[in-house]
PDB file of N, CA and C in Angstrom:
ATOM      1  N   UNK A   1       0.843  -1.180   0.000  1.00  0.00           N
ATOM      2  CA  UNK A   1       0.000   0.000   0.000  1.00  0.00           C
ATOM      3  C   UNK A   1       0.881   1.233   0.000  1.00  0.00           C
ATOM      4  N   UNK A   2       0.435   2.415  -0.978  1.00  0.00           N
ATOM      5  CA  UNK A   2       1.246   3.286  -1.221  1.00  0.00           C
ATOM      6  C   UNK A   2       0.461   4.634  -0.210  1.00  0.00           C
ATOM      7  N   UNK A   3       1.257   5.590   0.429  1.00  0.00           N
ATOM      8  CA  UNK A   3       0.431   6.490   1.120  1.00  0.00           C
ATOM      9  C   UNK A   3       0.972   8.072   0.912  1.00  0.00           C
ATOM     10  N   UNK A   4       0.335   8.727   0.504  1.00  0.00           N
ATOM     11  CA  UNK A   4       0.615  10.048   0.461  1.00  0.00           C
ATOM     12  C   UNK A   4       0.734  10.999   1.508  1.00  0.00           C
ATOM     13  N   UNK A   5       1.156  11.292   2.444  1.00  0.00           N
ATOM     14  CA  UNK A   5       0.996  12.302   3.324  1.00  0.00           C
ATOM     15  C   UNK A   5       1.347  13.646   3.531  1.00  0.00           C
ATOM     16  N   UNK A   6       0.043  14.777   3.932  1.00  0.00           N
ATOM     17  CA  UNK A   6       0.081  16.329   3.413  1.00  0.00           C
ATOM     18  C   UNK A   6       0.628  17.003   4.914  1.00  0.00           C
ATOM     19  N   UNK A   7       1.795  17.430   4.304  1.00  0.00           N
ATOM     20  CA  UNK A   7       3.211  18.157   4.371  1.00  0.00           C
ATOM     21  C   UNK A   7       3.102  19.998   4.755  1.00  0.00           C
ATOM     22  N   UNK A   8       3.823  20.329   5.272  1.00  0.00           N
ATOM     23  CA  UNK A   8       3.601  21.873   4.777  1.00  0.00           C
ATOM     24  C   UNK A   8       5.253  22.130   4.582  1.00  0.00           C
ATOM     25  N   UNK A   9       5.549  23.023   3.507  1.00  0.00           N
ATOM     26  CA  UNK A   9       6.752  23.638   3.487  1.00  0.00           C
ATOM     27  C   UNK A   9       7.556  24.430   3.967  1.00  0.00           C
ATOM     28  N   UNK A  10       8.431  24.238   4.638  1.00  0.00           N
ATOM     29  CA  UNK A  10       8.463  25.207   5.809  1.00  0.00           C
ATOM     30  C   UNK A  10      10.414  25.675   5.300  1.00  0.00           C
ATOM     31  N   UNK A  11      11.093  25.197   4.377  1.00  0.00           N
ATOM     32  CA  UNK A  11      12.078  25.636   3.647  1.00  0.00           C
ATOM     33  C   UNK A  11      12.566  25.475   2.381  1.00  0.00           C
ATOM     34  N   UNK A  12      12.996  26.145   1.305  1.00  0.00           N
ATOM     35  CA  UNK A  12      12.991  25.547   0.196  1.00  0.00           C
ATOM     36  C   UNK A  12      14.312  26.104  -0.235  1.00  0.00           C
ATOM     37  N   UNK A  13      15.074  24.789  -0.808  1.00  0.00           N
ATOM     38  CA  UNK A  13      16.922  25.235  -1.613  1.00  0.00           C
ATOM     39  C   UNK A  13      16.927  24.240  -3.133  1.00  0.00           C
ATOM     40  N   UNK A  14      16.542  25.460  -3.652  1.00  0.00           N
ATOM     41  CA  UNK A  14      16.389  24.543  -5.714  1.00  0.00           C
ATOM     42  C   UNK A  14      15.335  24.060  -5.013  1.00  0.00           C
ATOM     43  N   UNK A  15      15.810  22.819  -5.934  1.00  0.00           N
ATOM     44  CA  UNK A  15      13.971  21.382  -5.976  1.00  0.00           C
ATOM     45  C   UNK A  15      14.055  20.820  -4.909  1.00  0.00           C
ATOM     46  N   UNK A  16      14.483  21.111  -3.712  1.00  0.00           N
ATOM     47  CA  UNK A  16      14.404  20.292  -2.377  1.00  0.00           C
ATOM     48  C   UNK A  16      13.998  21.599  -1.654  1.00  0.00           C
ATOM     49  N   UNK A  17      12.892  20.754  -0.734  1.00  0.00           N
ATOM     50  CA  UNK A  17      11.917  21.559   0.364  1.00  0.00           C
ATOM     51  C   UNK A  17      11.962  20.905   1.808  1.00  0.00           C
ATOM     52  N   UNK A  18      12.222  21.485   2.799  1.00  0.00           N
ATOM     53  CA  UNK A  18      11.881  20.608   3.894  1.00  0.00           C
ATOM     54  C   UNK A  18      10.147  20.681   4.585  1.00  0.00           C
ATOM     55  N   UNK A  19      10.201  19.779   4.780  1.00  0.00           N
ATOM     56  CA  UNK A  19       8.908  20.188   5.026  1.00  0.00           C
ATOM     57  C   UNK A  19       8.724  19.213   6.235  1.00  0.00           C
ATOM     58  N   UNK A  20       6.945  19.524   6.833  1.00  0.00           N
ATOM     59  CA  UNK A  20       7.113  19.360   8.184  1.00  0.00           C
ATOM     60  C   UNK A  20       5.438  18.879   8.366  1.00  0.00           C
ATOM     61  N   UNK A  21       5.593  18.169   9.233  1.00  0.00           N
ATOM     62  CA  UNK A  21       3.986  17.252  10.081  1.00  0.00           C
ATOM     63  C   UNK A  21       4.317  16.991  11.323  1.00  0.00           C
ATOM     64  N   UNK A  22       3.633  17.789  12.072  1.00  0.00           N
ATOM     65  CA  UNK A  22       3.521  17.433  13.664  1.00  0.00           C
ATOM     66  C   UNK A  22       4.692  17.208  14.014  1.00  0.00           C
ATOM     67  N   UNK A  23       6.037  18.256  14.123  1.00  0.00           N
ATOM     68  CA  UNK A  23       6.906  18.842  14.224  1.00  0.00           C
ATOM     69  C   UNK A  23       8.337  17.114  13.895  1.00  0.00           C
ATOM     70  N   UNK A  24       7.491  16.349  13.204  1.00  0.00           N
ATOM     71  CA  UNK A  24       8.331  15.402  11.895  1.00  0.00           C
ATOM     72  C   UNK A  24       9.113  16.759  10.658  1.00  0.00           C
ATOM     73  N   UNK A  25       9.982  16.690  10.562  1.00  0.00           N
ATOM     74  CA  UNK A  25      10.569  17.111   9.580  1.00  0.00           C
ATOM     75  C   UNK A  25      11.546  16.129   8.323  1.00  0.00           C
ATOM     76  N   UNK A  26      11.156  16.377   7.437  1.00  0.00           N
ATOM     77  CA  UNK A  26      11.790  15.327   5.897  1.00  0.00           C
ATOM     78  C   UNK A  26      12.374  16.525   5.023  1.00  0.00           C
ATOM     79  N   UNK A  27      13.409  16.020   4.539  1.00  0.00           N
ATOM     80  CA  UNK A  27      13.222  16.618   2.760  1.00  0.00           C
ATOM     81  C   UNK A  27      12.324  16.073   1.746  1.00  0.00           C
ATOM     82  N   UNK A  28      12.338  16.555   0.721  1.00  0.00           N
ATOM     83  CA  UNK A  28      11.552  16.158  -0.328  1.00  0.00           C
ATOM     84  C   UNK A  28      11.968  17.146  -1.401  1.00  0.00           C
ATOM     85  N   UNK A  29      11.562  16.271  -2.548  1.00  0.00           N
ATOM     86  CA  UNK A  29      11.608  16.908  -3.992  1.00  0.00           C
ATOM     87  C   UNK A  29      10.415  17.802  -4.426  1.00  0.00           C
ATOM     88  N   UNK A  30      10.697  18.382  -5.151  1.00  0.00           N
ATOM     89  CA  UNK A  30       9.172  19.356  -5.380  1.00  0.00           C
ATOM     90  C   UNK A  30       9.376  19.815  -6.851  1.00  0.00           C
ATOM     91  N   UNK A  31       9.911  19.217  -7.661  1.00  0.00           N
ATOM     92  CA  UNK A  31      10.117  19.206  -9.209  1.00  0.00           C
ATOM     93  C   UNK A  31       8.710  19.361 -10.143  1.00  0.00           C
ATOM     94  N   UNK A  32       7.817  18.289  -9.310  1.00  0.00           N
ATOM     95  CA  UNK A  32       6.760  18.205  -9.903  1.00  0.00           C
ATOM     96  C   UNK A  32       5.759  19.314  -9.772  1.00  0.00           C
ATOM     97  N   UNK A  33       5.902  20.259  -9.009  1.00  0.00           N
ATOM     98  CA  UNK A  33       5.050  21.695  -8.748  1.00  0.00           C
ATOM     99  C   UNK A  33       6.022  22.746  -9.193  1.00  0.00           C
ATOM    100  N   UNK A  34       5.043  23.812  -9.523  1.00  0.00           N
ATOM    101  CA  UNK A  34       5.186  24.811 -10.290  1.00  0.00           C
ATOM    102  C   UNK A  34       5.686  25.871  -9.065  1.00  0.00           C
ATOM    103  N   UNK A  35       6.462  26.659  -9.178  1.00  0.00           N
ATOM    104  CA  UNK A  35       6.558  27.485  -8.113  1.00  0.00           C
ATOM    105  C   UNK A  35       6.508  27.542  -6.732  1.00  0.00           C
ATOM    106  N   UNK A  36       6.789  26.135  -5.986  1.00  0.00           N
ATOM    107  CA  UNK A  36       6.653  25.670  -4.845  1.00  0.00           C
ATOM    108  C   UNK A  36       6.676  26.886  -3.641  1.00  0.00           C
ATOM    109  N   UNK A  37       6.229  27.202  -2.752  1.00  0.00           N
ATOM    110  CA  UNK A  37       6.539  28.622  -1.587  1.00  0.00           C
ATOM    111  C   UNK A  37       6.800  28.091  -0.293  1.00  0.00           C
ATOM    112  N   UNK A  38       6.971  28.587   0.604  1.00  0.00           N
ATOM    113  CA  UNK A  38       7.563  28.225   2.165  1.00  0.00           C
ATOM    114  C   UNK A  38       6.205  28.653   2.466  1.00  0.00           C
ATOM    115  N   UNK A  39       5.427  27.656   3.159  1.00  0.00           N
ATOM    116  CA  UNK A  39       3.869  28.259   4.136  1.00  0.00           C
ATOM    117  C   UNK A  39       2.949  26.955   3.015  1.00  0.00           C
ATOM    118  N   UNK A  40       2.861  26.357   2.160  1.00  0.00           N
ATOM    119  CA  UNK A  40       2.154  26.028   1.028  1.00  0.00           C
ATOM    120  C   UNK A  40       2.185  24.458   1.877  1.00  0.00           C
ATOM    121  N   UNK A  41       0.794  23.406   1.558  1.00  0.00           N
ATOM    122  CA  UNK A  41       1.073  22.507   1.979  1.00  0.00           C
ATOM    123  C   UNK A  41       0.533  21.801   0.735  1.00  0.00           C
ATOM    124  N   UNK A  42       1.343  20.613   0.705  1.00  0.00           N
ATOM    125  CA  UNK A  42       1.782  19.731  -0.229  1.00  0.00           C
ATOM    126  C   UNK A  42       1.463  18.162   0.095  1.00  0.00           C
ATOM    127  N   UNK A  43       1.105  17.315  -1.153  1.00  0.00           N
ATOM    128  CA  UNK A  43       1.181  16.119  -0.504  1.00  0.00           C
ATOM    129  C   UNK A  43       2.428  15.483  -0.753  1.00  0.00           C
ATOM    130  N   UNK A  44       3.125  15.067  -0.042  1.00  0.00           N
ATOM    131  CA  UNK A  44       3.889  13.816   0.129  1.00  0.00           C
ATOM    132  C   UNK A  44       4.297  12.301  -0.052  1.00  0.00           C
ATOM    133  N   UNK A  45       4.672  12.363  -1.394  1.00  0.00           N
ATOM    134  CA  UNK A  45       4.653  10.380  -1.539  1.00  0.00           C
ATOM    135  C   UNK A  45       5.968  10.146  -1.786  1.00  0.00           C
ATOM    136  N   UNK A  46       6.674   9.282  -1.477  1.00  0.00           N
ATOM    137  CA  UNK A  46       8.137   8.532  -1.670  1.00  0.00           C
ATOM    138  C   UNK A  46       9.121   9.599  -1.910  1.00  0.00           C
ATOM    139  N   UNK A  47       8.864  11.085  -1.195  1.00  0.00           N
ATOM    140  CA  UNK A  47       9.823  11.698  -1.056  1.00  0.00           C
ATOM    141  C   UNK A  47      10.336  12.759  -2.044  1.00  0.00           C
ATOM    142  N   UNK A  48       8.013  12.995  -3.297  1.00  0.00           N
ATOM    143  CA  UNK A  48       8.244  14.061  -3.671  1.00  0.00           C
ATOM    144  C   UNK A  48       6.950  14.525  -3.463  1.00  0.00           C
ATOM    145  N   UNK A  49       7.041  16.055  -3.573  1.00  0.00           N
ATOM    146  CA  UNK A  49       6.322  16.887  -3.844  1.00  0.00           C
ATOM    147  C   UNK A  49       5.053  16.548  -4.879  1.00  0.00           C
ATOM    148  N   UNK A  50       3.906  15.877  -4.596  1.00  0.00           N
ATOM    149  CA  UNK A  50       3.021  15.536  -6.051  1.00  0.00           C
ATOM    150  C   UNK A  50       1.565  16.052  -6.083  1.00  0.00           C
ATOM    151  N   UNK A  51       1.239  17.272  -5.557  1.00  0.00           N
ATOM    152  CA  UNK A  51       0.829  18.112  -5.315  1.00  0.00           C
ATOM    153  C   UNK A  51       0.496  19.277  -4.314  1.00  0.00           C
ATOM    154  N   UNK A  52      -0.271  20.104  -4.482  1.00  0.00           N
ATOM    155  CA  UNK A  52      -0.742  20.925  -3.517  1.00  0.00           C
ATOM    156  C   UNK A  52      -2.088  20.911  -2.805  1.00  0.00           C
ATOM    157  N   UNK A  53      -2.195  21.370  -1.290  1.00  0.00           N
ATOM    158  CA  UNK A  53      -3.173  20.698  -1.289  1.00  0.00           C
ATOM    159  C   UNK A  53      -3.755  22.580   0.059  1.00  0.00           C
ATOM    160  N   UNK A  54      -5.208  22.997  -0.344  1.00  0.00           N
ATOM    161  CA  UNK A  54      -5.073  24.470   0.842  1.00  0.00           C
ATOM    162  C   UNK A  54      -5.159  23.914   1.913  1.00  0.00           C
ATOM    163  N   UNK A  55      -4.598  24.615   2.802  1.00  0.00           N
ATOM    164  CA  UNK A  55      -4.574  24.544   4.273  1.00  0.00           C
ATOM    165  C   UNK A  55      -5.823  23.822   5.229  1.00  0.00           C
ATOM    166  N   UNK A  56      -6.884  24.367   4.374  1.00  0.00           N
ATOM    167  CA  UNK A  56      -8.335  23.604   5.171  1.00  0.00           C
ATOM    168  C   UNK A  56      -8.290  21.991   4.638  1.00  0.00           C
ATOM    169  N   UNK A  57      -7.860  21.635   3.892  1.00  0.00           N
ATOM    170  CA  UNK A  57      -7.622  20.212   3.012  1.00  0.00           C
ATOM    171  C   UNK A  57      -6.884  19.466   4.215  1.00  0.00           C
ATOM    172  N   UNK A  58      -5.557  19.886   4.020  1.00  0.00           N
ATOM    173  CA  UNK A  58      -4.631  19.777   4.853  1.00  0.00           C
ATOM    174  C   UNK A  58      -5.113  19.536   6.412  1.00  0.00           C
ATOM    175  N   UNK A  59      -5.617  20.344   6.571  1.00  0.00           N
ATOM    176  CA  UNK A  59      -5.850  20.152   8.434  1.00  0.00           C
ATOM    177  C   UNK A  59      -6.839  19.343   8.256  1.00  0.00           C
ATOM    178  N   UNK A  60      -7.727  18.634   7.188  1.00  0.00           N
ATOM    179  CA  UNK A  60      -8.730  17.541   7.647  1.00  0.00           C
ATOM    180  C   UNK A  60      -7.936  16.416   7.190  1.00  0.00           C
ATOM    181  N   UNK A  61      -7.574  16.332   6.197  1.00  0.00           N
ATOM    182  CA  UNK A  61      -6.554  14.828   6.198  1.00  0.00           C
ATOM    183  C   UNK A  61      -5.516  14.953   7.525  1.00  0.00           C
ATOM    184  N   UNK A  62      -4.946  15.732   8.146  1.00  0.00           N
ATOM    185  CA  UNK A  62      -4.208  15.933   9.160  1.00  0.00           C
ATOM    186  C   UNK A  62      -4.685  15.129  10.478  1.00  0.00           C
ATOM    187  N   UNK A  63      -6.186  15.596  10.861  1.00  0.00           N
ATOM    188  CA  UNK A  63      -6.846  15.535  11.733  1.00  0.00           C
ATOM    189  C   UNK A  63      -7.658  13.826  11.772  1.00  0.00           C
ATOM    190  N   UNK A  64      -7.338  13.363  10.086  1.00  0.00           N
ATOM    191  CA  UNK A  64      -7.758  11.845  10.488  1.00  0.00           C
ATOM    192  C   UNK A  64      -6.476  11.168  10.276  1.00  0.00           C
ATOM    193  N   UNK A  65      -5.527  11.188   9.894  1.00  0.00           N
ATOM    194  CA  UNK A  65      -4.040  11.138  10.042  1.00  0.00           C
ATOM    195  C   UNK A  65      -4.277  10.714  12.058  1.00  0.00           C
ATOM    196  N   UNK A  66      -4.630  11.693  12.725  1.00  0.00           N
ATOM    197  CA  UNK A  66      -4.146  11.798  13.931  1.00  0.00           C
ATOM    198  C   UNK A  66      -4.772  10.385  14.407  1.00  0.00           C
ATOM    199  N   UNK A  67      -6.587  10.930  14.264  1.00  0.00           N
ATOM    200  CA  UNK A  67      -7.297   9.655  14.923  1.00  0.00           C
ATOM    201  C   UNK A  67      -7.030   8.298  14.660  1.00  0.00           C
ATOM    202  N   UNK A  68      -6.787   8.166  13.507  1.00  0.00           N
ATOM    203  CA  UNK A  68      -6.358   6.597  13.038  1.00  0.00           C
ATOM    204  C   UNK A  68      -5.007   6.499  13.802  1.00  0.00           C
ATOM    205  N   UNK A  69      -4.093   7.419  14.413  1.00  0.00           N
ATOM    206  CA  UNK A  69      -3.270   6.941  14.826  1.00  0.00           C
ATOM    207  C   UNK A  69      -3.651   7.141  16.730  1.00  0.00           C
ATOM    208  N   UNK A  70      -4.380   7.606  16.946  1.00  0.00           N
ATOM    209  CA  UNK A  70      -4.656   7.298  18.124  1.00  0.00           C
ATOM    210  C   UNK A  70      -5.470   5.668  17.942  1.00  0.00           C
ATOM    211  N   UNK A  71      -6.185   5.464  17.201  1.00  0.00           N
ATOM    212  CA  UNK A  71      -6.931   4.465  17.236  1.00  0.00           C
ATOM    213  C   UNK A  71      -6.207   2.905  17.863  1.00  0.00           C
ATOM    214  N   UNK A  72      -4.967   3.062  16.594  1.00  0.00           N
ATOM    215  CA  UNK A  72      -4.423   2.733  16.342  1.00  0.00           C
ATOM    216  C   UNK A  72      -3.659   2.055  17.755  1.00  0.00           C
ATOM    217  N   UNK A  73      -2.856   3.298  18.532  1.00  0.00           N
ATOM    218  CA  UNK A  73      -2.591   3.228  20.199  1.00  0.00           C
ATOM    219  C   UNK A  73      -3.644   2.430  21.036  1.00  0.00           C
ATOM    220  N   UNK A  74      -4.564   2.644  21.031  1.00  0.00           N
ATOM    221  CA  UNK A  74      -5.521   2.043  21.660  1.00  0.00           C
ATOM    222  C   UNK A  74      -5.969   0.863  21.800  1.00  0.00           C
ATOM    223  N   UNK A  75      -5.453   0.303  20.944  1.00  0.00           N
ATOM    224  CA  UNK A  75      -5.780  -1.009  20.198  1.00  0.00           C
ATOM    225  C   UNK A  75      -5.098  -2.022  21.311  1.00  0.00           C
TER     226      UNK A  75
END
């Protein structure tokens, strides 16, 4: 199973961005977006950039991101 997970950009040098989830920080590629910005959140798959996604997007995939991983704990 392949999983995408939405990112926000929080530095960018050329086509590499660092970016950040629940104070997780990665690099990533961002070749595949047009004008990438620092503040912009992005989804995340195998370590590129493969789209954009607004902030309200973002905080609801975020927010079941979380529960499935509380669930998850609980178990």
């Amino acid at each position: 199973m392949c999983l995408a997970v939405p990112m926000k950009i929080v530095e960018l040098k050329g086509d590499t961005a660092l970016v950040e989830r629940d104070g997780i920080r990665r690099t990533a590629r961002v070749n595949f977006l047009k004008d990438p910005k620092p503040g912009e959140y992005v989804m995340i798959h195998a370590g590129f950039a493969i789209e954009r996604l607004t902030e309200e997007q973002a905080e609801e995939d975020l927010a079941a991101f979380r529960e499935l991983q509380q669930a998850i704990a609980g178990l």
